[in-house]
C-alpha atoms as a PDB file:
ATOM      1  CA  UNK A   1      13.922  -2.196  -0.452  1.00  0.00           C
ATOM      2  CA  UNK A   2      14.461  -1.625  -4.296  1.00  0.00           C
ATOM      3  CA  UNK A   3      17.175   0.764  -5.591  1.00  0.00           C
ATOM      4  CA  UNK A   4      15.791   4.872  -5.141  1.00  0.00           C
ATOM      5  CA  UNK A   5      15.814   5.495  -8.496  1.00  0.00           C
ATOM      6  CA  UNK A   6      14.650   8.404 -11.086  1.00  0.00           C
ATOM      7  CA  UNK A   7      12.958   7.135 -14.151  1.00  0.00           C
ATOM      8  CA  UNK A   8      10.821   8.750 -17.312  1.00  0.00           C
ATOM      9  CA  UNK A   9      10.048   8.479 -20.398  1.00  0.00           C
ATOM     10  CA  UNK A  10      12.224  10.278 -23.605  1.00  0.00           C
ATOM     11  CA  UNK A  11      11.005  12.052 -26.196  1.00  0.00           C
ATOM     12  CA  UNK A  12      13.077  13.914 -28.821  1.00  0.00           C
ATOM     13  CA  UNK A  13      11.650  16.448 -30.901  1.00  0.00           C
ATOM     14  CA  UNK A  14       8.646  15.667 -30.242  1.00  0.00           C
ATOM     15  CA  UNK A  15       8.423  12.198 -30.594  1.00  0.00           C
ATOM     16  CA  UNK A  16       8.623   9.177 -27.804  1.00  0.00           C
ATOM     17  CA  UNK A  17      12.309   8.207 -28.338  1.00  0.00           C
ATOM     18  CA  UNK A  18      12.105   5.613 -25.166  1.00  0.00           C
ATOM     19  CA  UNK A  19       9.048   4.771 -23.084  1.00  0.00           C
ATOM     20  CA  UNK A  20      11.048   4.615 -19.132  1.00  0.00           C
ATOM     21  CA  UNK A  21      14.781   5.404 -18.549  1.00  0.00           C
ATOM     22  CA  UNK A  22      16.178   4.940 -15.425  1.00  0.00           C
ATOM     23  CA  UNK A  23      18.227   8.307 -15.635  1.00  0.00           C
ATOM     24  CA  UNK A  24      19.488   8.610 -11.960  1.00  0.00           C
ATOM     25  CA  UNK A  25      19.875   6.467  -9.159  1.00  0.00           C
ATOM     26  CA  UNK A  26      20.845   6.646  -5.564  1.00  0.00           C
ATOM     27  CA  UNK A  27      21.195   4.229  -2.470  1.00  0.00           C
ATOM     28  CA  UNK A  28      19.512   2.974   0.316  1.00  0.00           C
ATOM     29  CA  UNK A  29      21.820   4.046   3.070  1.00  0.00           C
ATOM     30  CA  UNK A  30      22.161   7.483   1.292  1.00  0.00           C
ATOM     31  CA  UNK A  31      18.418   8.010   1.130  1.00  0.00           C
ATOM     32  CA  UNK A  32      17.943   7.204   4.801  1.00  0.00           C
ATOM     33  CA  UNK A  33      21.084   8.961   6.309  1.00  0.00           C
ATOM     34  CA  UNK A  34      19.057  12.453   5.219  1.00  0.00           C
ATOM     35  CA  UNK A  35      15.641  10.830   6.743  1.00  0.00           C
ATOM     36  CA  UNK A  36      14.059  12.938   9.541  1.00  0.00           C
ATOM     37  CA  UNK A  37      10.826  12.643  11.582  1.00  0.00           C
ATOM     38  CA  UNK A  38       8.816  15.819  11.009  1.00  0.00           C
ATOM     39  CA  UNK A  39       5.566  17.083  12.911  1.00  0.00           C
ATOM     40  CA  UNK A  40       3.226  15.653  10.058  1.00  0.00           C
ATOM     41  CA  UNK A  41       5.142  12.594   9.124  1.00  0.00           C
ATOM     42  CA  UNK A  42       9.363  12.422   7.748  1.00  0.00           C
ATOM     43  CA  UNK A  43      11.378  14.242   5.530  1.00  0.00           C
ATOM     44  CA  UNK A  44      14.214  12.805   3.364  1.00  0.00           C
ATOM     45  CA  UNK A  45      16.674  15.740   3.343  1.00  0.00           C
ATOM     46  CA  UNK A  46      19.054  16.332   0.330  1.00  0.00           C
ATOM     47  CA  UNK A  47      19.060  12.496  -1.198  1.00  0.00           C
ATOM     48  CA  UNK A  48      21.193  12.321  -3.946  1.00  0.00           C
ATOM     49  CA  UNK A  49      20.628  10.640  -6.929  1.00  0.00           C
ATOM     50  CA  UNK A  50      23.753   9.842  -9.979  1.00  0.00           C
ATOM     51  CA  UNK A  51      23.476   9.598 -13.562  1.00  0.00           C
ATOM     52  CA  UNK A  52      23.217   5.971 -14.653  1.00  0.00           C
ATOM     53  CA  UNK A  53      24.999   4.217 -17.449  1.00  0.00           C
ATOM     54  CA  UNK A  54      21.949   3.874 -19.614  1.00  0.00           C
ATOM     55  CA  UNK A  55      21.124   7.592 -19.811  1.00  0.00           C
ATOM     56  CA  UNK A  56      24.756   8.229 -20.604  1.00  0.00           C
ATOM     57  CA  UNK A  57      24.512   6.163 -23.470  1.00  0.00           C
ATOM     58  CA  UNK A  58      20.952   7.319 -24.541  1.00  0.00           C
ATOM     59  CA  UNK A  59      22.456  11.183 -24.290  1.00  0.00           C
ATOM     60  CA  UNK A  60      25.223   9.927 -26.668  1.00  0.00           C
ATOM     61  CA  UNK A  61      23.314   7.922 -28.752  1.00  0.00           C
ATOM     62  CA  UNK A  62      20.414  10.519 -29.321  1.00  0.00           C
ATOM     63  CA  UNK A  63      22.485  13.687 -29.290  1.00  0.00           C
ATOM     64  CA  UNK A  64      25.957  12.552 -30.705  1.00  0.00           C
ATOM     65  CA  UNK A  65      27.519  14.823 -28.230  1.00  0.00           C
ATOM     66  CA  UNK A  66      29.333  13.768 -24.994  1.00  0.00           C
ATOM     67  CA  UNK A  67      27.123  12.606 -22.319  1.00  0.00           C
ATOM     68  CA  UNK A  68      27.603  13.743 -18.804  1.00  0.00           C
ATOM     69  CA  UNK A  69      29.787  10.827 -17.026  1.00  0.00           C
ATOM     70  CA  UNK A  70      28.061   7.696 -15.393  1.00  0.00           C
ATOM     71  CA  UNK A  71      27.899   8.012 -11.807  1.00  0.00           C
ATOM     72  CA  UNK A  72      28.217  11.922 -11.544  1.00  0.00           C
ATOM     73  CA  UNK A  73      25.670  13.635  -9.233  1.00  0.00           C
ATOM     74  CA  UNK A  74      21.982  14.216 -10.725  1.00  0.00           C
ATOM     75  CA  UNK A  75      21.051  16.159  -8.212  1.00  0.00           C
ATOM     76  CA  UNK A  76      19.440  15.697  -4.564  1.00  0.00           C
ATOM     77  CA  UNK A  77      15.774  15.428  -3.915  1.00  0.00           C
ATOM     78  CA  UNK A  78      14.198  16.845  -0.461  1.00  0.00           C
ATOM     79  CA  UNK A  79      10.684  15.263  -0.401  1.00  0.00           C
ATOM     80  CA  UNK A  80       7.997  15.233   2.390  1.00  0.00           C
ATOM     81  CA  UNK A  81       5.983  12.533   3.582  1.00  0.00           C
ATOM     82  CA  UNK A  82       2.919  13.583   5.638  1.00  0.00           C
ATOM     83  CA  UNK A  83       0.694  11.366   7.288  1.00  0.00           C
ATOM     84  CA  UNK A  84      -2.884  13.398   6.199  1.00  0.00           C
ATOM     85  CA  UNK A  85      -5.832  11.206   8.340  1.00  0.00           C
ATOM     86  CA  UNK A  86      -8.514   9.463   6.820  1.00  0.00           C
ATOM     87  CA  UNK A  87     -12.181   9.389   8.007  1.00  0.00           C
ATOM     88  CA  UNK A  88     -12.032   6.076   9.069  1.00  0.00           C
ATOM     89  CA  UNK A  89     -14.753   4.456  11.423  1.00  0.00           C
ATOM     90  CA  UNK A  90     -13.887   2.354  13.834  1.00  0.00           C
ATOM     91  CA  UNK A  91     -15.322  -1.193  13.272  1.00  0.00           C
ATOM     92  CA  UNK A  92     -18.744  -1.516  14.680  1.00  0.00           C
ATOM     93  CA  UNK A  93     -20.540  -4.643  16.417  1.00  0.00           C
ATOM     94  CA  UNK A  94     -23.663  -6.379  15.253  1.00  0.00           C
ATOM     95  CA  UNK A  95     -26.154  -5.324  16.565  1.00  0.00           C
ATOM     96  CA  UNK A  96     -29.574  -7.914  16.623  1.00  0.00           C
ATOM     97  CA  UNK A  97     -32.655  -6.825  16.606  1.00  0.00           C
END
């Protein structure tokens, strides 16, 4: 399982500064302690995610101002996963004529 992980793209003023950052970051185990079976599928309550070390230094680069710390909390993300069934059709058998 890779690292949970928030990424995008930066732009300042206007104008694509970096194309991806990882910006925050979380674990495995903390992801899946929140996961929850729901009637249409799980729920992954309250994961949190931390500031990484390269958008520290990209706030600090870019803005000149001190960057929030490396490792402090993000902020948590609550998403849904629902199961939503396809029209699939059973496999059929030749038939000959």
């Amino acid at each position: 399982m890779p690292t949970p992980a928030y990424s995008a793209g930066v732009s300042i003023d206007g104008e694509r500064f970096r194309e991806e950052v990882v910006i925050a970051e979380s674990t495995y185990v903390e992801v899946m302690a929140g996961a929850r079976p729901i009637p249409t599928g799980f729920r992954i309550k309250k994961a949190p995610f931390y500031v990484t070390q390269e958008a520290t230094d990209l706030f600090a680069a870019a803005t000149g101002a001190t960057a929030p710390r490396a490792g402090s909390l993000f902020g948590t993300l609550t998403p849904n996963f629902d199961y939503v069934p396809g029209a699939a059709t059973p496999p059929s058998f030749p038939t000959f004529p």
